[in-house]
C-alpha atoms as a PDB file:
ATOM      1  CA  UNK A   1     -50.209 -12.166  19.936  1.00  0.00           C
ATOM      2  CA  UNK A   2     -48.554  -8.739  20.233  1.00  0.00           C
ATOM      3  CA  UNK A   3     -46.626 -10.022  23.267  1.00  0.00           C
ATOM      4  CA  UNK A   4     -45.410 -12.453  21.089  1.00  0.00           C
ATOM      5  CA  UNK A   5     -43.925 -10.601  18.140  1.00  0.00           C
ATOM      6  CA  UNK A   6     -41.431  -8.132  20.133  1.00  0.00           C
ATOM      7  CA  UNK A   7     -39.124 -10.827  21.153  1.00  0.00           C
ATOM      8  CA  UNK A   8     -40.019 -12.834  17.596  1.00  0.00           C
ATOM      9  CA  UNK A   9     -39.153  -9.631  15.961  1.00  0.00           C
ATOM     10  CA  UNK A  10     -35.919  -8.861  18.459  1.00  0.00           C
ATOM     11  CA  UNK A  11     -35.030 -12.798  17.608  1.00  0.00           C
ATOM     12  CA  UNK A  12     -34.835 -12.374  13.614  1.00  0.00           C
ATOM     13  CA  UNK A  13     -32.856  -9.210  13.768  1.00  0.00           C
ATOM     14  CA  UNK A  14     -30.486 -11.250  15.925  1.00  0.00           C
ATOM     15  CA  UNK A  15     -30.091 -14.136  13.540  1.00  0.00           C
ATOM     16  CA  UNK A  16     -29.795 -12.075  10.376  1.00  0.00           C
ATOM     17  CA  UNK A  17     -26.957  -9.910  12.047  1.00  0.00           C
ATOM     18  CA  UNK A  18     -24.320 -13.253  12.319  1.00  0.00           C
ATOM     19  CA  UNK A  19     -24.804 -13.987   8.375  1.00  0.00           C
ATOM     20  CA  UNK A  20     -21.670 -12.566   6.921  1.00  0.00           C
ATOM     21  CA  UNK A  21     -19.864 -12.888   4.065  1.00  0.00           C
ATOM     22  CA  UNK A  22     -16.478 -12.694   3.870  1.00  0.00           C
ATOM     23  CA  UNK A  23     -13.586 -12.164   0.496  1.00  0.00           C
ATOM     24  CA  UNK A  24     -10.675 -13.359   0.997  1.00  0.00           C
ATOM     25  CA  UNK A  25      -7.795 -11.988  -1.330  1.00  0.00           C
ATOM     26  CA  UNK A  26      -5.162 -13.825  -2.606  1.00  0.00           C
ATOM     27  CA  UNK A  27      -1.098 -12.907  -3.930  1.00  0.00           C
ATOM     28  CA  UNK A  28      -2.370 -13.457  -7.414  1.00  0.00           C
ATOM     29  CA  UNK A  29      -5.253 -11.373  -7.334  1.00  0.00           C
ATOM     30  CA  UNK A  30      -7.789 -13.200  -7.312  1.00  0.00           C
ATOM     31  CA  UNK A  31     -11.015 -13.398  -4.343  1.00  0.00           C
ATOM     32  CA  UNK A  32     -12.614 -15.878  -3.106  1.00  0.00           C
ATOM     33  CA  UNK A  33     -16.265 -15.799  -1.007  1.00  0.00           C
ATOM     34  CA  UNK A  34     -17.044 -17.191   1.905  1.00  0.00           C
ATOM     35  CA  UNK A  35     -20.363 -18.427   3.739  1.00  0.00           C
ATOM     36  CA  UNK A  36     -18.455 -18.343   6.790  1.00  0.00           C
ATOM     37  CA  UNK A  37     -15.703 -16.239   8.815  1.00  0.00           C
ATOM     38  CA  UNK A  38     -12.056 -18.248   7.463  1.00  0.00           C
ATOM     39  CA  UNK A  39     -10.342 -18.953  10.604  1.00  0.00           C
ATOM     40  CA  UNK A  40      -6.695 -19.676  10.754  1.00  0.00           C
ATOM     41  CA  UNK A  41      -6.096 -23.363  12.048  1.00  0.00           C
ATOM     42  CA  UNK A  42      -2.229 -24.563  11.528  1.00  0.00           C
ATOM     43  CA  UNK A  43      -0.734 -22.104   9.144  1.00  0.00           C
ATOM     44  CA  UNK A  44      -3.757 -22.543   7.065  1.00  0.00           C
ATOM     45  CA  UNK A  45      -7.232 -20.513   6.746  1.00  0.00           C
ATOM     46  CA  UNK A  46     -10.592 -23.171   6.764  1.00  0.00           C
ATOM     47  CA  UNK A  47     -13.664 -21.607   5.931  1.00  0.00           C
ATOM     48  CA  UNK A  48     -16.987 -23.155   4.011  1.00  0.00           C
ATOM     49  CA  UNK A  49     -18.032 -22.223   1.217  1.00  0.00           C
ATOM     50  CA  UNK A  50     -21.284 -21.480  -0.815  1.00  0.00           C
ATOM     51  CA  UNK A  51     -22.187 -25.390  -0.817  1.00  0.00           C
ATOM     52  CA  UNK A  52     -21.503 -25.957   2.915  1.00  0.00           C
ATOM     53  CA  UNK A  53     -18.138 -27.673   2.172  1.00  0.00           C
ATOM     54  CA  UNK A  54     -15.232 -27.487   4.122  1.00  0.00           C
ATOM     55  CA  UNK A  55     -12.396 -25.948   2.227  1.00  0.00           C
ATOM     56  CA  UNK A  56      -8.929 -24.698   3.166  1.00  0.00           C
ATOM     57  CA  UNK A  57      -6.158 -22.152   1.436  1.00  0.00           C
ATOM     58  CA  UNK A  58      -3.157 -22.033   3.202  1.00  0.00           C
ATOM     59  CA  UNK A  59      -2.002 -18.606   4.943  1.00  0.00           C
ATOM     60  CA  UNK A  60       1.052 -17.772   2.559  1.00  0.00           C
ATOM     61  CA  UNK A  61      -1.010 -17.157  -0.360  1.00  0.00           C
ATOM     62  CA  UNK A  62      -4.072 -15.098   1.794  1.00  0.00           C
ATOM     63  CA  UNK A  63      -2.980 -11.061   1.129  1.00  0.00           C
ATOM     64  CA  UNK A  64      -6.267  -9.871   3.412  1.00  0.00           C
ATOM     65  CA  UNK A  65     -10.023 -11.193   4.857  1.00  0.00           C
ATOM     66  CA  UNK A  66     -12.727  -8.560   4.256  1.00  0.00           C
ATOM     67  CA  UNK A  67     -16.087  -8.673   5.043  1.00  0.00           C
ATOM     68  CA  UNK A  68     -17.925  -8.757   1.885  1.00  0.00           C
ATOM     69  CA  UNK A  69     -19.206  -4.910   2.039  1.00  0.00           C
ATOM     70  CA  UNK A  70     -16.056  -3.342   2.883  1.00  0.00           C
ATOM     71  CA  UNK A  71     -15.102  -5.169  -0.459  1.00  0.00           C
ATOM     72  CA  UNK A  72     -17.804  -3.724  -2.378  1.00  0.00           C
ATOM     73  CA  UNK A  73     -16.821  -0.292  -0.956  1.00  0.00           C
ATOM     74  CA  UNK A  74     -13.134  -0.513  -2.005  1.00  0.00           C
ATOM     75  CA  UNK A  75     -14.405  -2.090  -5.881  1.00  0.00           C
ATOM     76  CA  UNK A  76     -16.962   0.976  -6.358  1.00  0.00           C
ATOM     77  CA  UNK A  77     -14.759   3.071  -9.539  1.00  0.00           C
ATOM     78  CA  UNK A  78     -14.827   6.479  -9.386  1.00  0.00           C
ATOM     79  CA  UNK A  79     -16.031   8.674 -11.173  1.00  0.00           C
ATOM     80  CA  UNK A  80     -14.432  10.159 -14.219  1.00  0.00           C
ATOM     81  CA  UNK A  81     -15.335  13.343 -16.122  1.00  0.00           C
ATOM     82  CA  UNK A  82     -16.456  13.093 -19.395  1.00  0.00           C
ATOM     83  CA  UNK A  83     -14.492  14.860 -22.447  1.00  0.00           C
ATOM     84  CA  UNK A  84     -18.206  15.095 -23.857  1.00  0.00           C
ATOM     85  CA  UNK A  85     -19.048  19.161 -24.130  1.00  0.00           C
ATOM     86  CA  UNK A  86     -21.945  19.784 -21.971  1.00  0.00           C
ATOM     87  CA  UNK A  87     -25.378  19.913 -24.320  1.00  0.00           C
ATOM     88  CA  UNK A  88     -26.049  23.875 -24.608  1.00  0.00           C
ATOM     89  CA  UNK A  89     -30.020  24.651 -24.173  1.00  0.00           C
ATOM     90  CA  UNK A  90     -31.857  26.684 -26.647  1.00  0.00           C
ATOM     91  CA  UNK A  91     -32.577  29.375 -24.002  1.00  0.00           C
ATOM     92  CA  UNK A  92     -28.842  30.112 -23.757  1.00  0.00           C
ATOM     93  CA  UNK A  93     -28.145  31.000 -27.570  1.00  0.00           C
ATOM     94  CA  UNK A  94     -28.121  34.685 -26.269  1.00  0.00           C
ATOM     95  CA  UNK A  95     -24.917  34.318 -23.907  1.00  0.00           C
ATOM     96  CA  UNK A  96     -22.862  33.402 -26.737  1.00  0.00           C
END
């Protein structure tokens, strides 16, 4: 049984590693998700969607292909500092 799991467990971790999403963004701004890598094939990219369908955009209108968590990376907004005045604590009534 133990003899078993190693290359069971070695398999999985193989199999989960090729399932990658990919964003494709367009001129007009807009993304569009992928269940599979979109692979240029005669001046247009084919890729399958989140059904399993075969669907096509051609390569004029594609800006960039991103794997889906570089995309989440580059949408994270940064932080901005509040205007807020920081809440002053009882204990620090004698500073002022």
């Amino acid at each position: 049984m133990k003899k078993a799991a190693l290359p069971l467990l070695i398999g999985l971790m193989a199999l989960t590693g090729c399932a990658h999403q990919y964003v494709m963004r367009l001129d007009n701004g807009s993304e569009i998700v992928t269940a599979s890598k979109p692979r240029l094939v005669e001046g247009a990219y084919t890729f399958k969607d989140a059904k399993g369908q075969e669907q096509f955009v051609t390569a004029g209108r594609v800006r960039e292909v991103v794997s889906a968590s570089l995309a989440a990376k580059e949408n994270k907004p940064k932080a901005l500092k509040s205007d807020t005045p920081k809440k002053r604590h009882w204990y620090f009534l004698w500073l002022a």
